[in-house]
C-alpha atoms as a PDB file:
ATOM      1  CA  UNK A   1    -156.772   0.401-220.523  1.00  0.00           C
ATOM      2  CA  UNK A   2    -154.564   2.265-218.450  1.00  0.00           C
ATOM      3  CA  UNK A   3    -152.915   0.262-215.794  1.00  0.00           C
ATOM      4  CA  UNK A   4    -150.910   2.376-214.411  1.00  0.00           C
ATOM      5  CA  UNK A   5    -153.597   5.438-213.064  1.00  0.00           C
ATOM      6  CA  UNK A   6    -153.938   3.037-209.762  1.00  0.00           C
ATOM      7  CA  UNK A   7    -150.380   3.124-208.785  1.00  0.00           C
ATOM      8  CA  UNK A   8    -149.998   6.995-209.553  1.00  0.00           C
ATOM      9  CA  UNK A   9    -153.098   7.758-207.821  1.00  0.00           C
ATOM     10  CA  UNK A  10    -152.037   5.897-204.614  1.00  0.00           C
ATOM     11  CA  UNK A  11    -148.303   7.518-205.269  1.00  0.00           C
ATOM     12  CA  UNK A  12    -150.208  11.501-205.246  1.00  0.00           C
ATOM     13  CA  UNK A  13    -152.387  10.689-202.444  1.00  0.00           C
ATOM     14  CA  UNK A  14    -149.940   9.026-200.222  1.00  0.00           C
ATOM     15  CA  UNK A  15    -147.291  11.530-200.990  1.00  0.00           C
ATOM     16  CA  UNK A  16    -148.974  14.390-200.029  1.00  0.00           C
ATOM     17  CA  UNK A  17    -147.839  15.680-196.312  1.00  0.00           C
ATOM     18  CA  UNK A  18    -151.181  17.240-195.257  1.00  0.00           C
ATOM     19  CA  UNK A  19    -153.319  13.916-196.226  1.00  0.00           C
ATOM     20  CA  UNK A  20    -150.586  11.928-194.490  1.00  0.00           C
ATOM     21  CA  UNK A  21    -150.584  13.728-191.342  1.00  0.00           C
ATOM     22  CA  UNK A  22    -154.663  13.636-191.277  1.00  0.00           C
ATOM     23  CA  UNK A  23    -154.506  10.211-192.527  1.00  0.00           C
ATOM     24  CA  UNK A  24    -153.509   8.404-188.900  1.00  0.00           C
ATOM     25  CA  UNK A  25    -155.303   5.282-190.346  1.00  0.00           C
ATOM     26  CA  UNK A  26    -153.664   4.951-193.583  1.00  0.00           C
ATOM     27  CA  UNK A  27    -154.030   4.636-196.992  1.00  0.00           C
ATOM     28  CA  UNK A  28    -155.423   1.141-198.480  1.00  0.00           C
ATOM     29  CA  UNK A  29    -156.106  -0.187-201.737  1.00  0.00           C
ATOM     30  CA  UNK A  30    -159.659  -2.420-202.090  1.00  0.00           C
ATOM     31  CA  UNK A  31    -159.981  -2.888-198.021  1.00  0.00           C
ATOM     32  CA  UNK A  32    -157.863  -1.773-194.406  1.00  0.00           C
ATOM     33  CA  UNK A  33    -156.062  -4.964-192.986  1.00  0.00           C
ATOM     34  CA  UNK A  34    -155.607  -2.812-189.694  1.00  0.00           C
ATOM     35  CA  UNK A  35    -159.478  -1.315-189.128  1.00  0.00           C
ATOM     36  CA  UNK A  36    -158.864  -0.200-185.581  1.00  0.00           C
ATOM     37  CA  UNK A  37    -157.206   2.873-186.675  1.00  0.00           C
ATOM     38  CA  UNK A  38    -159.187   6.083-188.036  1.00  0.00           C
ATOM     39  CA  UNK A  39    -159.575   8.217-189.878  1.00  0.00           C
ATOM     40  CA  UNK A  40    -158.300   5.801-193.097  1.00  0.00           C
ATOM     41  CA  UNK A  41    -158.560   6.260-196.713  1.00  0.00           C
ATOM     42  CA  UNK A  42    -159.698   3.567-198.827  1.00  0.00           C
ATOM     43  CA  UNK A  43    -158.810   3.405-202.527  1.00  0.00           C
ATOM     44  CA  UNK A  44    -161.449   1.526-205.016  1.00  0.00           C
ATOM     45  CA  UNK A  45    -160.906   1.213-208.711  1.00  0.00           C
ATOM     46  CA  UNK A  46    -164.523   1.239-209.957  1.00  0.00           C
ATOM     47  CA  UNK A  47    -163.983   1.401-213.527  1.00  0.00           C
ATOM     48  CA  UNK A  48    -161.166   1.172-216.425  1.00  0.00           C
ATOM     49  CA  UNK A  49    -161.966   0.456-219.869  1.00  0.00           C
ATOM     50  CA  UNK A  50    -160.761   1.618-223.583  1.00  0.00           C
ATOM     51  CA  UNK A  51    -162.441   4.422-224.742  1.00  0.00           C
ATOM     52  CA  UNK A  52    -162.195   6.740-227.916  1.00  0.00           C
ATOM     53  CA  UNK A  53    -162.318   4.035-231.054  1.00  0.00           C
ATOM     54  CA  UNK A  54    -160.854   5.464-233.563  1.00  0.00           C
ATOM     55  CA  UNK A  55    -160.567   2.492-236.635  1.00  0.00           C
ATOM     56  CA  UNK A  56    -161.320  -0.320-234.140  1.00  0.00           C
ATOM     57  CA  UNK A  57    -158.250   0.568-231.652  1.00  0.00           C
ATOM     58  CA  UNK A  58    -158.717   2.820-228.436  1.00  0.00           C
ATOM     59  CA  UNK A  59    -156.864   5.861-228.249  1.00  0.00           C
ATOM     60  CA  UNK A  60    -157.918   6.228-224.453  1.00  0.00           C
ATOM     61  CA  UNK A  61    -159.487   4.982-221.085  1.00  0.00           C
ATOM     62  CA  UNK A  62    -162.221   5.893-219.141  1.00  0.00           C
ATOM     63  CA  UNK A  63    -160.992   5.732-215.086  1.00  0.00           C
ATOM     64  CA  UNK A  64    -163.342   5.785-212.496  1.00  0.00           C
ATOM     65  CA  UNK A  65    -162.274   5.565-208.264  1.00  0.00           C
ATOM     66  CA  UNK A  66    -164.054   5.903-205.559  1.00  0.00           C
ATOM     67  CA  UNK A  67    -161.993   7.512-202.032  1.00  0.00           C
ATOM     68  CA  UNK A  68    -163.710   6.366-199.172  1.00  0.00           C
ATOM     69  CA  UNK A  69    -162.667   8.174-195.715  1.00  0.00           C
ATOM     70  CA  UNK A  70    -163.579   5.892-192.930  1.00  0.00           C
ATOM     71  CA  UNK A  71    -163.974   8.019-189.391  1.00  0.00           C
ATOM     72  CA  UNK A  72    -164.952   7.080-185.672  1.00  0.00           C
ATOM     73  CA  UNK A  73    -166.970   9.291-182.998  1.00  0.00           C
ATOM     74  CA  UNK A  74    -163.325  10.770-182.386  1.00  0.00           C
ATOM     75  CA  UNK A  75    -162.087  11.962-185.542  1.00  0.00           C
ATOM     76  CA  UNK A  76    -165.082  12.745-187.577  1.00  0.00           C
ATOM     77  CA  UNK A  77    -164.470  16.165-187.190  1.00  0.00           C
ATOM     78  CA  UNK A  78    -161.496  15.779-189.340  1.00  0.00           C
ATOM     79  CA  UNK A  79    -163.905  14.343-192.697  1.00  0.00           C
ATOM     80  CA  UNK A  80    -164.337  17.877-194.049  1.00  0.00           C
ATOM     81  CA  UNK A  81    -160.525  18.589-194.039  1.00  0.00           C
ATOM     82  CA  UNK A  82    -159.628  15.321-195.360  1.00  0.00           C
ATOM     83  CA  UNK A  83    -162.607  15.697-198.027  1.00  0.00           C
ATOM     84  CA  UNK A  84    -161.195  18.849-198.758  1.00  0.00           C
ATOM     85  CA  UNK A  85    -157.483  17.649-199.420  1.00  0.00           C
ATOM     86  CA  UNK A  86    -158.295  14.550-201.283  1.00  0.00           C
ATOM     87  CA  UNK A  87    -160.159  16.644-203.793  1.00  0.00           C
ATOM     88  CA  UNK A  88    -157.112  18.786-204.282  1.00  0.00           C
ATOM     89  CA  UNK A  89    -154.753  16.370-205.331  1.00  0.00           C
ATOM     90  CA  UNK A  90    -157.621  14.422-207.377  1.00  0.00           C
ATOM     91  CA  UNK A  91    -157.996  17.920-209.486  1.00  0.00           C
ATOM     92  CA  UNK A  92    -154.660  18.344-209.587  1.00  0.00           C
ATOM     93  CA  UNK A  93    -154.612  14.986-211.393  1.00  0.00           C
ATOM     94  CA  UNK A  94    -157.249  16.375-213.764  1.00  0.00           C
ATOM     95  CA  UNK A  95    -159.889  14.110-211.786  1.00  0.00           C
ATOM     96  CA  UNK A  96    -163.338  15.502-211.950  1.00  0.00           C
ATOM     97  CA  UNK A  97    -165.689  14.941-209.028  1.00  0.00           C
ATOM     98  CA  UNK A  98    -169.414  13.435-210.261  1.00  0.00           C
ATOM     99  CA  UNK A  99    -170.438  12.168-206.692  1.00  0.00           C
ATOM    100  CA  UNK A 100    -170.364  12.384-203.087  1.00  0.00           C
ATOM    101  CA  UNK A 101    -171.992  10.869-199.926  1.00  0.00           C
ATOM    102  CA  UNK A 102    -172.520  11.178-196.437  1.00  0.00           C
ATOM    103  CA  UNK A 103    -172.960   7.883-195.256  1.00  0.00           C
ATOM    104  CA  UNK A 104    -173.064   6.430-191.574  1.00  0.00           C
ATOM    105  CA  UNK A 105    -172.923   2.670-190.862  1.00  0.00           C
ATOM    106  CA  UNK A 106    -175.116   1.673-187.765  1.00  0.00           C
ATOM    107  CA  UNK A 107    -173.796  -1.867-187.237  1.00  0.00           C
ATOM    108  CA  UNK A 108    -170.108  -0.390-186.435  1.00  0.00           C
ATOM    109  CA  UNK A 109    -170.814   3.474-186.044  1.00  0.00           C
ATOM    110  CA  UNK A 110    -168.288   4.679-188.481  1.00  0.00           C
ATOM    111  CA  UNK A 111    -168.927   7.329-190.354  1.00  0.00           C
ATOM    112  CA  UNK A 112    -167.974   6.937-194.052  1.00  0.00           C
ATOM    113  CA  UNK A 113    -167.784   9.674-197.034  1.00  0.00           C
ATOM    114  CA  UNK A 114    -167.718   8.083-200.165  1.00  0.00           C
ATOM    115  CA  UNK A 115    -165.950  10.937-203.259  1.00  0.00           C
ATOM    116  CA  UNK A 116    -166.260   9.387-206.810  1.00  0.00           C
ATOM    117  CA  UNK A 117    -163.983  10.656-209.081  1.00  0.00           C
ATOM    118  CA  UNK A 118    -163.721  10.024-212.900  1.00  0.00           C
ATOM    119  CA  UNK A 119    -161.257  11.408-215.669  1.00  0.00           C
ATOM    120  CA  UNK A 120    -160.432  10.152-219.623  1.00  0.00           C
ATOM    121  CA  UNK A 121    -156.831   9.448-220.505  1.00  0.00           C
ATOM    122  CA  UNK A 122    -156.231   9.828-224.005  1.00  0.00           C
ATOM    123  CA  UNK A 123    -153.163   7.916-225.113  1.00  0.00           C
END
């Protein structure tokens, strides 16, 4: 397994100036201690296993991570742009989009776009 895609994941996403200065709500890993601040970009690792047996040993991982962008009434207009730059550092990582959704949550009224990325790492 690769253990170290979640660190340079949150390292490339973090470190890139547009994100950040769309990003008012930060950037969390699993869940957002502070979740009065939007829009924020949550960071999921939703799969990372050995992949590529070659005589019983793996010669890579499968990665799998899902970016959630949490918004509010005022600053869903920015999902789009925030969609938009996520995916260019993800591709730039050689991540390859396979899913994304629109999603609103009633109880709370946030909106919430859910981008699934996956990519193989070959050692």
């Amino acid at each position: 397994m690769n253990f170290e895609a979640k660190t340079d994941l949150i390292k490339a996403l973090t470190s890139d100036e547009k994100l950040k200065s769309l990003v008012i709500g930060g950037f969390h890993n699993r869940y957002a201690n502070d979740v009065t601040k939007y829009p924020r970009v949550i960071i999921t690792e939703i799969q990372n296993k050995d992949d590529g047996f070659f005589d019983n040993k793996a010669n890579g991982s499968i990665l799998r991570f899902q970016i959630s962008i949490f918004c509010n009434s005022q600053t869903v207009q920015n999902e789009t742009k925030i969609a938009k730059q996520v995916d260019n550092v993800m591709k730039n990582l050689d991540y390859t989009c396979y899913d994304s959704q629109d999603l609103f949550e009633e109880e709370n009224g946030i909106y919430h776009k859910a981008l699934r990325y996956s990519k193989v790492f070959l050692i």
